[in-house]
Protein backbone atom coordinates (compact mmCIF):
# COMPACT_ATOMS: atom_id res chain seq x y z
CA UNK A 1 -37.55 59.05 6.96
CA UNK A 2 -36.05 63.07 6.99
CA UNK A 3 -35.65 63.97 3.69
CA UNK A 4 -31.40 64.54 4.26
CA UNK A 5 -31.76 60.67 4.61
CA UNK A 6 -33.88 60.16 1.30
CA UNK A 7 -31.03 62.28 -0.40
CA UNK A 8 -28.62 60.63 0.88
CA UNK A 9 -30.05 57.03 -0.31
CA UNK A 10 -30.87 58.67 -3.27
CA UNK A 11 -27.33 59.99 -4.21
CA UNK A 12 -25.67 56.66 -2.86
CA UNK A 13 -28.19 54.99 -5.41
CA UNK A 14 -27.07 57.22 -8.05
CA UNK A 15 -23.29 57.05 -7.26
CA UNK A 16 -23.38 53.01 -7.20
CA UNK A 17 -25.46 53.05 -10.70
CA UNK A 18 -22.52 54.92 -11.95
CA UNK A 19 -19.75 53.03 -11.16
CA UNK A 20 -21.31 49.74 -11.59
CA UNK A 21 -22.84 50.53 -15.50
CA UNK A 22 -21.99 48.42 -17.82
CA UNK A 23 -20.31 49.23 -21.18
CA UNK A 24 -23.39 50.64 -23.13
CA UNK A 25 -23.48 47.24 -25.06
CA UNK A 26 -26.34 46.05 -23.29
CA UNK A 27 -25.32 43.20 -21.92
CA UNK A 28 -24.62 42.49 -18.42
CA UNK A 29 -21.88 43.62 -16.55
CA UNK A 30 -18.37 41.45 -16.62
CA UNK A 31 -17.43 39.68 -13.46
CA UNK A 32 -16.31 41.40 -10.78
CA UNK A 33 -13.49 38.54 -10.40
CA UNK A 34 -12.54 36.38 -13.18
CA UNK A 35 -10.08 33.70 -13.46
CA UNK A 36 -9.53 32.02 -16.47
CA UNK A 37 -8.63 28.58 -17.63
CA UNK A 38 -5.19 28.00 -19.26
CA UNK A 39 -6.95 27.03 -22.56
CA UNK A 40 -9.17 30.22 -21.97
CA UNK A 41 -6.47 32.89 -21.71
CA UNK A 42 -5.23 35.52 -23.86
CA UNK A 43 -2.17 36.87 -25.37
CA UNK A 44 -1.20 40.39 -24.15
CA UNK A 45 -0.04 42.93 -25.93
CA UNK A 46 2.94 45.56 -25.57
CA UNK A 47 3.04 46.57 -21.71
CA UNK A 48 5.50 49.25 -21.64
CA UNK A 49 5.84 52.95 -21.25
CA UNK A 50 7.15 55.86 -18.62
CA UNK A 51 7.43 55.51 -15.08
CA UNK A 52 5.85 58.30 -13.31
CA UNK A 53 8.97 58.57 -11.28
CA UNK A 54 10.71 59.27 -14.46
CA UNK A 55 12.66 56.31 -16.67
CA UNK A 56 10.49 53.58 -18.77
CA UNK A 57 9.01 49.70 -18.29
CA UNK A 58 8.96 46.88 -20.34
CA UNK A 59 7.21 43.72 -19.43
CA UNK A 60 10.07 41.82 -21.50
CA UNK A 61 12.50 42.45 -18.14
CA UNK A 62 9.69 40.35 -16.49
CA UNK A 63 10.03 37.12 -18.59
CA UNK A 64 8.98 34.04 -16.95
CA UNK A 65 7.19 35.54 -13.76
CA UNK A 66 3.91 36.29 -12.83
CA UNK A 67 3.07 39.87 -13.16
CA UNK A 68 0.35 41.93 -11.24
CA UNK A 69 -0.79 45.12 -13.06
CA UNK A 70 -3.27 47.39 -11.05
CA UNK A 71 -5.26 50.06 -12.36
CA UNK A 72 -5.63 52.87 -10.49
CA UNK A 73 -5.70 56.97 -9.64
CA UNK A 74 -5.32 59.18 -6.73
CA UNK A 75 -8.74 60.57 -6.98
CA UNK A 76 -10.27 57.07 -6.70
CA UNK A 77 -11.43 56.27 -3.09
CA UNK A 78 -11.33 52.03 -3.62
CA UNK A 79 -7.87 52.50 -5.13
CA UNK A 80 -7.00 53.97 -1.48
CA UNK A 81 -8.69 51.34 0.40
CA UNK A 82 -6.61 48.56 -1.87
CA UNK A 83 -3.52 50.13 -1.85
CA UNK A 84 -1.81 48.53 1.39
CA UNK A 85 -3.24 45.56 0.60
CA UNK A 86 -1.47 45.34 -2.87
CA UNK A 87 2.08 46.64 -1.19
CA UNK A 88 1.46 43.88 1.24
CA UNK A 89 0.46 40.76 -1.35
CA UNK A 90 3.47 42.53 -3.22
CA UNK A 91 6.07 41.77 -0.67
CA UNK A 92 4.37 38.16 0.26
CA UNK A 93 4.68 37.42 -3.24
CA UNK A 94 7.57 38.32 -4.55
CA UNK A 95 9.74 35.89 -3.76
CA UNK A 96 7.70 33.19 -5.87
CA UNK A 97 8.33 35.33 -9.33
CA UNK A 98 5.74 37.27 -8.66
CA UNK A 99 6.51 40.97 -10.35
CA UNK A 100 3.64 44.08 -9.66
CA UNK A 101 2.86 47.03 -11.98
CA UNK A 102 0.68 49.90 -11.20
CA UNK A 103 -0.73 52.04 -14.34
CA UNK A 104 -1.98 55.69 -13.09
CA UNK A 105 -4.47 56.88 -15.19
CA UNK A 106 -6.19 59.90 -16.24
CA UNK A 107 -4.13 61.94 -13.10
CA UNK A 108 -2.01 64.71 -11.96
CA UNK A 109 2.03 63.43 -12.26
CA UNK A 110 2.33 65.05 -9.03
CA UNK A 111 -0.87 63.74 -6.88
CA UNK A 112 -0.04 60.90 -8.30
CA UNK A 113 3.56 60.74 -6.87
CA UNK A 114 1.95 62.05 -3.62
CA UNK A 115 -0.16 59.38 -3.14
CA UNK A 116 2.37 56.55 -3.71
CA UNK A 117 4.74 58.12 -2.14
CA UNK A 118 6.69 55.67 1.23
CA UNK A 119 3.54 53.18 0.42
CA UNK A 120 4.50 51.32 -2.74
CA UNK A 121 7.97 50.03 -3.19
CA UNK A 122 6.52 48.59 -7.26
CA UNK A 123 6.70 50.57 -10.30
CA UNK A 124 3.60 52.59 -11.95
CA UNK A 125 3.43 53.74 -15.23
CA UNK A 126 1.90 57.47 -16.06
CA UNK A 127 -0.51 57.39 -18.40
CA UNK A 128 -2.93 59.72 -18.37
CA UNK A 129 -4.98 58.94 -21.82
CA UNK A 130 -5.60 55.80 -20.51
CA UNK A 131 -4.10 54.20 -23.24
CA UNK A 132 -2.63 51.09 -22.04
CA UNK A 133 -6.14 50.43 -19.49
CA UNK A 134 -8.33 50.76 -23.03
CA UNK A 135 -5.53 47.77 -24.43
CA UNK A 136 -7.09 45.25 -22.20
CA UNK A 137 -11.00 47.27 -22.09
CA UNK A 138 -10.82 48.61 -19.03
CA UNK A 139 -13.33 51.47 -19.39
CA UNK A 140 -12.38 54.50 -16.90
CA UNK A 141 -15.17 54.51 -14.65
CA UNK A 142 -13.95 50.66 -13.66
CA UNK A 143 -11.27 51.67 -10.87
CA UNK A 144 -9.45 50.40 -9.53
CA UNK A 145 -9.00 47.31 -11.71
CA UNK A 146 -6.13 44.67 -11.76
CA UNK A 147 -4.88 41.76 -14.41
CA UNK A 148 -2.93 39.22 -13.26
CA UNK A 149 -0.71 37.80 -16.06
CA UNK A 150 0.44 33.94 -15.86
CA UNK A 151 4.11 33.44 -16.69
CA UNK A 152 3.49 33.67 -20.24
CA UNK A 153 2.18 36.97 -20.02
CA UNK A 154 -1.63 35.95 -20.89
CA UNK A 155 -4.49 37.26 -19.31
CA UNK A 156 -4.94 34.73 -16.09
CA UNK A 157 -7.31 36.91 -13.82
CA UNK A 158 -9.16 40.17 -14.13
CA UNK A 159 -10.67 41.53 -11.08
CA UNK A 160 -12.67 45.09 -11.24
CA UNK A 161 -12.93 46.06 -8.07
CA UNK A 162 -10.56 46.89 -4.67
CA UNK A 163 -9.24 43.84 -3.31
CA UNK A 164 -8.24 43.06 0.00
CA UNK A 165 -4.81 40.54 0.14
CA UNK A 166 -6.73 37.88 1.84
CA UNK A 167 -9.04 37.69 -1.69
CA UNK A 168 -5.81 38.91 -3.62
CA UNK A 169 -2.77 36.85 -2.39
CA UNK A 170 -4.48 33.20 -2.70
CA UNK A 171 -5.30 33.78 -6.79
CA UNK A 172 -1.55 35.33 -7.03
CA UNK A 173 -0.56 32.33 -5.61
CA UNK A 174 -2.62 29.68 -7.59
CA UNK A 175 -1.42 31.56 -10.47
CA UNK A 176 2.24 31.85 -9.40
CA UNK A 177 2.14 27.88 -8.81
CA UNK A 178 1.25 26.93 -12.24
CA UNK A 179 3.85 24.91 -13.96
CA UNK A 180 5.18 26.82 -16.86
C-alpha cells in the first residue's frame, strides 16, 4: 500500500472513532435505531422555542399527532444526505397526523437558513447551545439524530444516524397507526 492510502485509512479510522464514541460512561454505545414499547416509553418534556425563520413553536399546537423531531446542522455531511429523505417521509406522512420538527444546533442562523432553504417545507427551531438536543441526551457529536414522538408526545423511536425514507417512513407509520 502507498502511504497517501495508509493516511487515508488511517484518518477514515480516526474520523469514524470520533463520531461513533460513546458517552465517556463506559458502556457501550446506544442503538443506532431504537423503538420502544408503549409500556417502555417516556414522557417528554417542554419542546418549544424560536423558529430560525423568525416566530416560536410549541409542541402543544401538535396535540394528538405523531411528531418527528430531527437533529441536525449545516456543517454535518449525514444531515445532507438525510435531508430529502425527511422532506419526502414528511409529505408521505402527513396526512396520517404525522407533524415534523427540525432543531438546528450549534450553527450559523444564516447557513442554516441557506441550507433549508426551497428543501424543507417543516419548521426548525434555532438553537445553537444545544439546549433542547441535551433535554433528550443527544450529545453533539451524534448528528444527525431524530425522535419520533407517539401521539402522546413520549419518546416512541430514537434513531442516531441519517436515515433514508425507505428505513424512516415504515417506523413513522407503525407509530402513526397506533391506537391512541
Amino acid at each position: 500500500m502507498t502511504m497517501r492510502r495508509l493516511a487515508l485509512i488511517a484518518a477514515f479510522t480516526a474520523a469514524l472513532v470520533t463520531l461513533t464514541a460513546c458517552s465517556g460512561t463506559g458502556q457501550s454505545p446506544p442503538s443506532l435505531v431504537a423503538v420502544y414499547p408503549v409500556a417502555e416509553r417516556g414522557e417528554v418534556q417542554k419542546v418549544a422555542g424560536d423558529l430560525l425563520d423568525g416566530g416560536s413553536y410549541d409542541i402543544s399546537s401538535h396535540a394528538g399527532d405523531v411528531v418527528v423531531i430531527n437533529f441536525w446542522a449545516s456543517w454535518c455531511g449525514p444531515c445532507r444526505v438525510e435531508k430529502d429523505d425527511l422532506e419526502q417521509t414528511y409529505q408521505a406522512t402527513k396526512a396520517s397526523g404525522v407533524a415534523f420538527l427540525g432543531v438546528n444546533i450549534r450553527d450559523d442562523r444564516d447557513k442554516a437558513k441557506q441550507f433549508i432553504a426551497g428543501q424543507v417545507s417543516y419548521p426548525s427551531l434555532f438553537d445553537p447551545a444545544s439546549k433542547l438536543a441535551l433535554t433528550f441526551n443527544i450529545p453533539p457529536t451524534s448528528l444527525p439524530a431524530t425522535i419520533i414522538l407517539d401521539r402522546q408526545h413520549r419518546v416512541a423511536a430514537m434513531i442516531r444516524k441519517a436515515m433514508l425514507r425507505s428505513d424512516l417512513e415504515p417506523i413513522v407509520a407503525q407509530i402513526a397507526a397506533e391506537s391512541a
